[in-house]
Protein backbone atom coordinates (compact mmCIF):
# COMPACT_ATOMS: atom_id res chain seq x y z
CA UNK A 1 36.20 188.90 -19.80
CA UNK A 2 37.06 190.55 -16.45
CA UNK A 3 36.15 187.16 -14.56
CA UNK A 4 36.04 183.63 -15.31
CA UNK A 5 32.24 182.16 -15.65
CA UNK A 6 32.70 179.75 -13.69
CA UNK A 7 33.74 182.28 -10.38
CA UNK A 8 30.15 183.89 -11.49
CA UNK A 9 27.99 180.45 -11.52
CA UNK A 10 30.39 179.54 -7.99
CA UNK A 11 28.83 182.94 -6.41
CA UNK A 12 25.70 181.73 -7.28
CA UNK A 13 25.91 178.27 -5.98
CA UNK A 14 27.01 179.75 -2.67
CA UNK A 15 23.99 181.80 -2.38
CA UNK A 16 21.86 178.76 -3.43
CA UNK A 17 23.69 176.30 -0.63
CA UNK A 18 22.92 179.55 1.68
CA UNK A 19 19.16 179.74 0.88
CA UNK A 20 19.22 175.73 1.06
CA UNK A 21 15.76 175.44 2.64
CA UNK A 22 13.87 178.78 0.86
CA UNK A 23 15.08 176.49 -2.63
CA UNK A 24 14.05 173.32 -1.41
CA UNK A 25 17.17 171.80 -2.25
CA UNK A 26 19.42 169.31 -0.65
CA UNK A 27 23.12 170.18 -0.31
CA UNK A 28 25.90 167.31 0.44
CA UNK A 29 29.06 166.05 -0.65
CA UNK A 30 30.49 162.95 -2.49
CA UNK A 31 33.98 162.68 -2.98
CA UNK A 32 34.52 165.69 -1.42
CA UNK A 33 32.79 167.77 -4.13
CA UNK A 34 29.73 169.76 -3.09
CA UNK A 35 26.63 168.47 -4.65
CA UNK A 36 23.66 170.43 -4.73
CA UNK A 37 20.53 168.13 -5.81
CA UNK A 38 17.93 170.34 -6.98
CA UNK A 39 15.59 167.69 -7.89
CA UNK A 40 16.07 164.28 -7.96
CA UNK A 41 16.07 163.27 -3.69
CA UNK A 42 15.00 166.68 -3.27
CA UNK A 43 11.63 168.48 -4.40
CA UNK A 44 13.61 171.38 -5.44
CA UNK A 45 11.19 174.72 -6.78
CA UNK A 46 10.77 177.21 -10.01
CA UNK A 47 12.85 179.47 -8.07
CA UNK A 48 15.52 177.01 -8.05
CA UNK A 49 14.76 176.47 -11.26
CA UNK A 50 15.84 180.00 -12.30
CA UNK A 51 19.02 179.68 -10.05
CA UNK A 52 20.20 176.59 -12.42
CA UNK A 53 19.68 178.20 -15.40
CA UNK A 54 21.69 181.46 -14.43
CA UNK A 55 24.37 178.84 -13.39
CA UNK A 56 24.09 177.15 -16.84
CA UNK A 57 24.84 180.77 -18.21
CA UNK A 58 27.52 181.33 -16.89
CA UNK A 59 26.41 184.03 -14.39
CA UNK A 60 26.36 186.02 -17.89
CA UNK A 61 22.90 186.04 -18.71
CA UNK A 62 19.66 187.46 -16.62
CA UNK A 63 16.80 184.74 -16.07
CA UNK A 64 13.57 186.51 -14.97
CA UNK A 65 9.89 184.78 -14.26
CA UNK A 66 7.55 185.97 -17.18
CA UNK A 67 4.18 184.22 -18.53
CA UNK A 68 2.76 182.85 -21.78
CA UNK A 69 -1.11 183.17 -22.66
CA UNK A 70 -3.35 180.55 -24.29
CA UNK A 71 -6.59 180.23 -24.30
CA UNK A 72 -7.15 182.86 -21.52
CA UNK A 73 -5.01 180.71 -18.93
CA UNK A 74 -1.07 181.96 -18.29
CA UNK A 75 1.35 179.32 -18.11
CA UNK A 76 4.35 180.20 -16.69
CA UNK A 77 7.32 181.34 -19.37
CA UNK A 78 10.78 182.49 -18.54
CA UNK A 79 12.60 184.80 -20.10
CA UNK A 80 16.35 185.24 -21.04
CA UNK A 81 18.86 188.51 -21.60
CA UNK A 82 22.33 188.28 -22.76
CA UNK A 83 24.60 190.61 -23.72
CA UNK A 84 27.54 187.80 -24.00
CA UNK A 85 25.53 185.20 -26.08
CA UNK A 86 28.40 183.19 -27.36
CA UNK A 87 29.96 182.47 -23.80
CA UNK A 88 27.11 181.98 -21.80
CA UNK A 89 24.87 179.60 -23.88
CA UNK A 90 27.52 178.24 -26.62
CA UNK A 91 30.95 177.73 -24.29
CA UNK A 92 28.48 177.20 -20.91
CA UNK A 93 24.54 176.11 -21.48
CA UNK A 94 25.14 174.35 -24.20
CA UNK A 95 24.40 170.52 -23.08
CA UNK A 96 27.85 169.45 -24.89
CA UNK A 97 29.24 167.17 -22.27
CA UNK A 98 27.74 163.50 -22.03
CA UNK A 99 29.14 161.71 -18.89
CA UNK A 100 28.79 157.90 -18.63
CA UNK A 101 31.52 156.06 -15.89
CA UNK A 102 30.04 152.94 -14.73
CA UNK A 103 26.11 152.96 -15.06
CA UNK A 104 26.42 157.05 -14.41
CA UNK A 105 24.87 158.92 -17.41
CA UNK A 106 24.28 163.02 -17.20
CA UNK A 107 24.23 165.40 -19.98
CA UNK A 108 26.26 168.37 -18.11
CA UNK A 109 25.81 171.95 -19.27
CA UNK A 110 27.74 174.95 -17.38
CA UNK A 111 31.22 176.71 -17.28
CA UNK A 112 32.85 173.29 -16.36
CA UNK A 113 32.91 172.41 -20.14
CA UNK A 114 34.74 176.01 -20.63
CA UNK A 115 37.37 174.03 -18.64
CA UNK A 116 37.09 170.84 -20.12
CA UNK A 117 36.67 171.96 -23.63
CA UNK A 118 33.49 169.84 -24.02
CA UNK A 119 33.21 169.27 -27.35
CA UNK A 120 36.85 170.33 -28.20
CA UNK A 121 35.78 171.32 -31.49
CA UNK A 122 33.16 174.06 -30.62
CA UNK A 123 36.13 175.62 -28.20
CA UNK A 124 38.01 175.76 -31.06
CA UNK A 125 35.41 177.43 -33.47
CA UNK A 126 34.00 179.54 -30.87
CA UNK A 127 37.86 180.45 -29.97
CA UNK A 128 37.29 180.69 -26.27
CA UNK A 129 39.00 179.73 -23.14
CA UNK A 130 39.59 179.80 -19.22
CA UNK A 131 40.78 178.87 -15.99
CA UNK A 132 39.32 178.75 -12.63
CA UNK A 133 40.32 176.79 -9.91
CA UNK A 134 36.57 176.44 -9.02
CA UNK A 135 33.95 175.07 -11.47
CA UNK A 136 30.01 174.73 -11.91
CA UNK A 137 28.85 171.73 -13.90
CA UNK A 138 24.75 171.32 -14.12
CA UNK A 139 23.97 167.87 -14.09
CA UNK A 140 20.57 166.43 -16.14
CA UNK A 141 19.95 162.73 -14.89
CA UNK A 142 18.23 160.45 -12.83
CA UNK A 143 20.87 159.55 -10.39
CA UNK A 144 23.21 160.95 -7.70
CA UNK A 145 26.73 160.83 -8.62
CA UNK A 146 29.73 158.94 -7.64
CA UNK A 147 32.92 159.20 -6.33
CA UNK A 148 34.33 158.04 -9.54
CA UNK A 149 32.47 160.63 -11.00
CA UNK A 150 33.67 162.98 -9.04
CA UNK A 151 37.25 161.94 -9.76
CA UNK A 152 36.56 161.70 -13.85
CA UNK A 153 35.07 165.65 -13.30
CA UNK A 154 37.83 166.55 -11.15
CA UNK A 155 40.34 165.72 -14.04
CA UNK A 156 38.63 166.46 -16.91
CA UNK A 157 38.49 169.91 -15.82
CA UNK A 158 41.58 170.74 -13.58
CA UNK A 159 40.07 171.51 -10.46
CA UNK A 160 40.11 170.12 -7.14
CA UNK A 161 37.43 167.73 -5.52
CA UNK A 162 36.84 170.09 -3.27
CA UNK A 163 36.66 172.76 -4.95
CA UNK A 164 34.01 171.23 -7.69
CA UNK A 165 30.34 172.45 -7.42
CA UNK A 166 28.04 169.50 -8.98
CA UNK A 167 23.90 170.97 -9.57
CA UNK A 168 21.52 168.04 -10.42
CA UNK A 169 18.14 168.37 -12.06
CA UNK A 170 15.65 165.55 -13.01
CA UNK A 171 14.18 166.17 -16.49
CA UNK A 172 10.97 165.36 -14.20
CA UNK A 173 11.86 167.99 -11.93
CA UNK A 174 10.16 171.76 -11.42
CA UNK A 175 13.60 173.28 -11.67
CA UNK A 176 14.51 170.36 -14.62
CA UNK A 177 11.66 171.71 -16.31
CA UNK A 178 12.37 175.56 -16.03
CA UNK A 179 15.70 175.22 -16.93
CA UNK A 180 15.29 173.65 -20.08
CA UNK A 181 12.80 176.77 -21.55
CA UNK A 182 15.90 178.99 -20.53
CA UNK A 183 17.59 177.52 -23.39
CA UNK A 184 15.62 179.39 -25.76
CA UNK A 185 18.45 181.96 -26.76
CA UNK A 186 21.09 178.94 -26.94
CA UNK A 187 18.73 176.78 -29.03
CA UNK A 188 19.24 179.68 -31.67
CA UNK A 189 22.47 180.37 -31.33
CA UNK A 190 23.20 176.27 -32.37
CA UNK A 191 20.62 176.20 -35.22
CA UNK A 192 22.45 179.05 -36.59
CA UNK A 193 25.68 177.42 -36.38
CA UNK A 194 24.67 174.32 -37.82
CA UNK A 195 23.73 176.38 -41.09
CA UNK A 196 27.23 177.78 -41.21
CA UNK A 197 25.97 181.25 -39.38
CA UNK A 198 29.44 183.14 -37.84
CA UNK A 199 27.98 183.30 -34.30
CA UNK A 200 30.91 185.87 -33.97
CA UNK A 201 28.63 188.49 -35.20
CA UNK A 202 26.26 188.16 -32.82
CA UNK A 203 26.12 191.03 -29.67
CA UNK A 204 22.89 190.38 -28.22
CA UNK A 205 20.28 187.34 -27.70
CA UNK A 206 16.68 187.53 -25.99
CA UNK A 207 14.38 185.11 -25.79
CA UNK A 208 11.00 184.04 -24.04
CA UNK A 209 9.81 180.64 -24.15
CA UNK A 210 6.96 178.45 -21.70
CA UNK A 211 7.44 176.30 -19.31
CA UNK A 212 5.77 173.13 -19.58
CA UNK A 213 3.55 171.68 -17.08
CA UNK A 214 5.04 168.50 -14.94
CA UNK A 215 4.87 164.69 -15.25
CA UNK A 216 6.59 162.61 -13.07
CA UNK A 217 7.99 160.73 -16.06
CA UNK A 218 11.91 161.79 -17.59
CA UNK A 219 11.16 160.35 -20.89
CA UNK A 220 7.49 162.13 -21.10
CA UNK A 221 9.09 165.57 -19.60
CA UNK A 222 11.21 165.09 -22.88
CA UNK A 223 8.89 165.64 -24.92
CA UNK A 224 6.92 168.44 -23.40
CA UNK A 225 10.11 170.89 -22.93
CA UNK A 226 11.18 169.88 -26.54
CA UNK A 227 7.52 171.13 -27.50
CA UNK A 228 7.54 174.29 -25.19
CA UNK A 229 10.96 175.16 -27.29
CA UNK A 230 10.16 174.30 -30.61
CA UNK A 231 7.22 175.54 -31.15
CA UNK A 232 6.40 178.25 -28.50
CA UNK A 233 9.51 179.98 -28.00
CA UNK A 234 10.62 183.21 -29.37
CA UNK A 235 14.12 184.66 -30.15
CA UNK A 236 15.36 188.11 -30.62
CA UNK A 237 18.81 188.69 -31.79
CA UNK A 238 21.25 191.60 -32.02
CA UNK A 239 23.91 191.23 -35.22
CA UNK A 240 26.34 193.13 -36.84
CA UNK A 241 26.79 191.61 -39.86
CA UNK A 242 28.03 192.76 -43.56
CA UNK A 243 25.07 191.22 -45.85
CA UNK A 244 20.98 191.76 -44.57
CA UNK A 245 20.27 189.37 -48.09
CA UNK A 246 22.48 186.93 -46.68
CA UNK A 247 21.16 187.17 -43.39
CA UNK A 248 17.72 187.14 -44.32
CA UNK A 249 18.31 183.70 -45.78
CA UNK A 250 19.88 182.88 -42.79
CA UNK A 251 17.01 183.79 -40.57
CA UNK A 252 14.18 181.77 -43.25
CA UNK A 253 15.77 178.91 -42.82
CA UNK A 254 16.42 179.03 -39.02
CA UNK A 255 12.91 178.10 -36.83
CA UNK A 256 11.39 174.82 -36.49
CA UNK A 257 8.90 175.77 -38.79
CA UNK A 258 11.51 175.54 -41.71
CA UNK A 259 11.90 171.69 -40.95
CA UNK A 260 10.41 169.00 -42.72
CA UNK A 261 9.74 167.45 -39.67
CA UNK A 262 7.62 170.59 -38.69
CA UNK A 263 3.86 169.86 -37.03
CA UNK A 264 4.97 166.37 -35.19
CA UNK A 265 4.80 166.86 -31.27
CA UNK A 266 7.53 165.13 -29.26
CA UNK A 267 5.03 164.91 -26.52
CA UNK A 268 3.49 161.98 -28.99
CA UNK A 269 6.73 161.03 -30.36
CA UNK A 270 7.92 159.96 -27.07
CA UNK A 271 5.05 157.51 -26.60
CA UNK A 272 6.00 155.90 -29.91
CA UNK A 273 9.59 155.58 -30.03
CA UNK A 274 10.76 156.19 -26.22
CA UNK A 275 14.06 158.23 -26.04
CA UNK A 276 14.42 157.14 -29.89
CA UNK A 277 12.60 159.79 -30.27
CA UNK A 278 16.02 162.02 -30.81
CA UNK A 279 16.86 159.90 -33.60
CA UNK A 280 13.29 159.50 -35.25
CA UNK A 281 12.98 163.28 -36.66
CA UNK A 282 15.14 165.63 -38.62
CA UNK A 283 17.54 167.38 -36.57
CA UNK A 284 16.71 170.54 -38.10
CA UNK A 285 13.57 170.79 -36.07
CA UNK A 286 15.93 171.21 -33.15
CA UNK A 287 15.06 175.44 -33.60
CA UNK A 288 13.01 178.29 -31.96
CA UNK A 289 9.65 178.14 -32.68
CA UNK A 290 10.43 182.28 -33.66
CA UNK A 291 13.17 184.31 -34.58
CA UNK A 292 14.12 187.76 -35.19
CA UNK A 293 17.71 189.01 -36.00
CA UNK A 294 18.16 192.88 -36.10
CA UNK A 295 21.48 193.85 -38.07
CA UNK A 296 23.05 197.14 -36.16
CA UNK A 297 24.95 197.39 -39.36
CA UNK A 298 22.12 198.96 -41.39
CA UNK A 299 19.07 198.77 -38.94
CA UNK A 300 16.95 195.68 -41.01
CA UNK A 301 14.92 193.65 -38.74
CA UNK A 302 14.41 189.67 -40.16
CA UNK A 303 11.73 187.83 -38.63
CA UNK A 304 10.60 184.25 -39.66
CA UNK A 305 8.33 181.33 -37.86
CA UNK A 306 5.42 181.10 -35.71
CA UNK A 307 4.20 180.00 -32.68
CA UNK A 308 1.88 176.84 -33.28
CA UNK A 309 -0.56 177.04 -29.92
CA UNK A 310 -2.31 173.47 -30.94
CA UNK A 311 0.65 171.82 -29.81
CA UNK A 312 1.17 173.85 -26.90
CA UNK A 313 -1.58 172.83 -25.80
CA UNK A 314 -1.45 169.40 -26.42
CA UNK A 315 1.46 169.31 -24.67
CA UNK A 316 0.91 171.36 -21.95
CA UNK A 317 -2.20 169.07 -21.61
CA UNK A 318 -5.27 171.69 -22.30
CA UNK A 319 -8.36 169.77 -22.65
């Protein structure tokens, strides 16, 4: 890797703190660290919204505006290239790091955690590493940070205060919402890990998923993006790998649709359990709605799942 990802996502914070006003963001600092709210004080926008996720990629991935038809009316969709799908979703989107000091509580996702090594064990797996005396860490909470977290970031991760670029989104937020459908490609990625897949092997990841429709409530936001994933978005995959009967097994038992929890809308599940709702449902339904994995090795194309547009449209509230 000719530069670190976190000098890519720190260009692109720059030219986010530049545009401050054309974003709709508000830029400050606490503890010295630049903080660049994106929607929690600040309305923040879908452009913004595609800033973020490029910034949760690493700077390694392309994040363009697309759309997704149902029922003759085009919700918005985004759409996500990668050509270094391990690093940018696995060692950077991924939401691996869970900060809590004092009441704080964010679910961070960025090249920060390449620093950190948040979790340790993916690093390890994964087998990759940097340094940077900058760093990008995306923020997903309710609350403006601290100086103490500020300090706990700051050491975690090696780098200076000042040097420390902090991005918060509201799950409730337009760019909160937008960023969470550019996770398509990563949601993938970690199903296929979890079934023992060697991520190693894969070159390429595409992927195309709504965006779901605001609420000014976290918890109900939740559910919708979780719905917009898992059963409207669509995966395409680059491989090289030695075995396409292997793989096709692989690839069966990879979208939502291979769950036993398939057909039950988080947009409802929130209303019953609240943010139980993570721990109500089988945590193989955590998948792409689609997926399809073409092995370079011998040219076989796998595709399995579907796209189920009645909860779409529940969720994206369609009367």
């Amino acid at each position: 890797m000719p530069i670190s990802m976190n000098k890519l996502a720190t260009r692109i914070a720059k030219d986010v703190i530049d545009r401050e006003e054309e974003l709709k963001v508000l830029v400050s600092r606490v503890g010295k660290a630049v903080l660049i709210d994106a929607g929690i004080k600040a309305l923040g926008s879908f452009e913004m919204g595609i800033f973020v996720s490029k910034m949760c990629l690493g700077g390694l991935a392309d994040v363009i505006k697309t759309y997704f038809t149902i029922d003759d009316i085009h919700l918005p969709a985004v759409a996500v290239s990668t050509d270094h799908p391990i690093e940018a979703c696995m060692a950077s989107q991924l939401a691996g790091w869970r900060i809590q000091v004092g009441d704080f509580f964010a679910n961070g996702s960025g090249p920060a955690r390449a620093l950190a090594k948040k979790p340790k064990k993916l690093f390890e797996k994964i087998g990759y590493s940097e340094t940077s005396d900058e760093a990008v860490l995306v923020l997903e909470t309710e609350k403006i940070p601290t100086e103490s977290v500020v300090e706990y970031i700051s050491r975690e991760t090696g780098v200076k205060p000042e040097n420390l670029y902090l991005v918060l989104v509201s799950p409730a937020s337009i760019a909160g919402s937008v960023q969470v459908s550019a996770r398509i490609v990563e949601t993938g990625l970690f199903k296929l890990d979890t079934l023992g897949f060697d991520l190693k092997s894969v070159k390429y990841g595409f992927g195309v998923c709504p965006v779901a429709p605001l609420q000014g409530d976290a918890l109900a936001m939740a559910g919708k993006t979780n719905d917009m994933l898992l059963y409207g978005g669509a995966t395409y995959y680059l491989v090289d790998y030695p075995d396409d009967s292997r793989l096709k097994e692989f690839v069966e038992k990879t979208p939502s649709a291979a769950s036993k929890d398939y057909g039950k809308s988080f947009t409802e599940l929130v209303k019953q359990f609240g943010w139980d709702f993570l721990y109500k449902v089988d945590p193989s339904i955590f998948a792409p709605a689609v997926i399809a994995v073409n092995n370079i090795k011998t040219g076989a194309l796998f595709k399995a799942g579907k796209v189920n547009y009645n909860i779409i449209k529940k969720a994206a509230g369609i009367l």
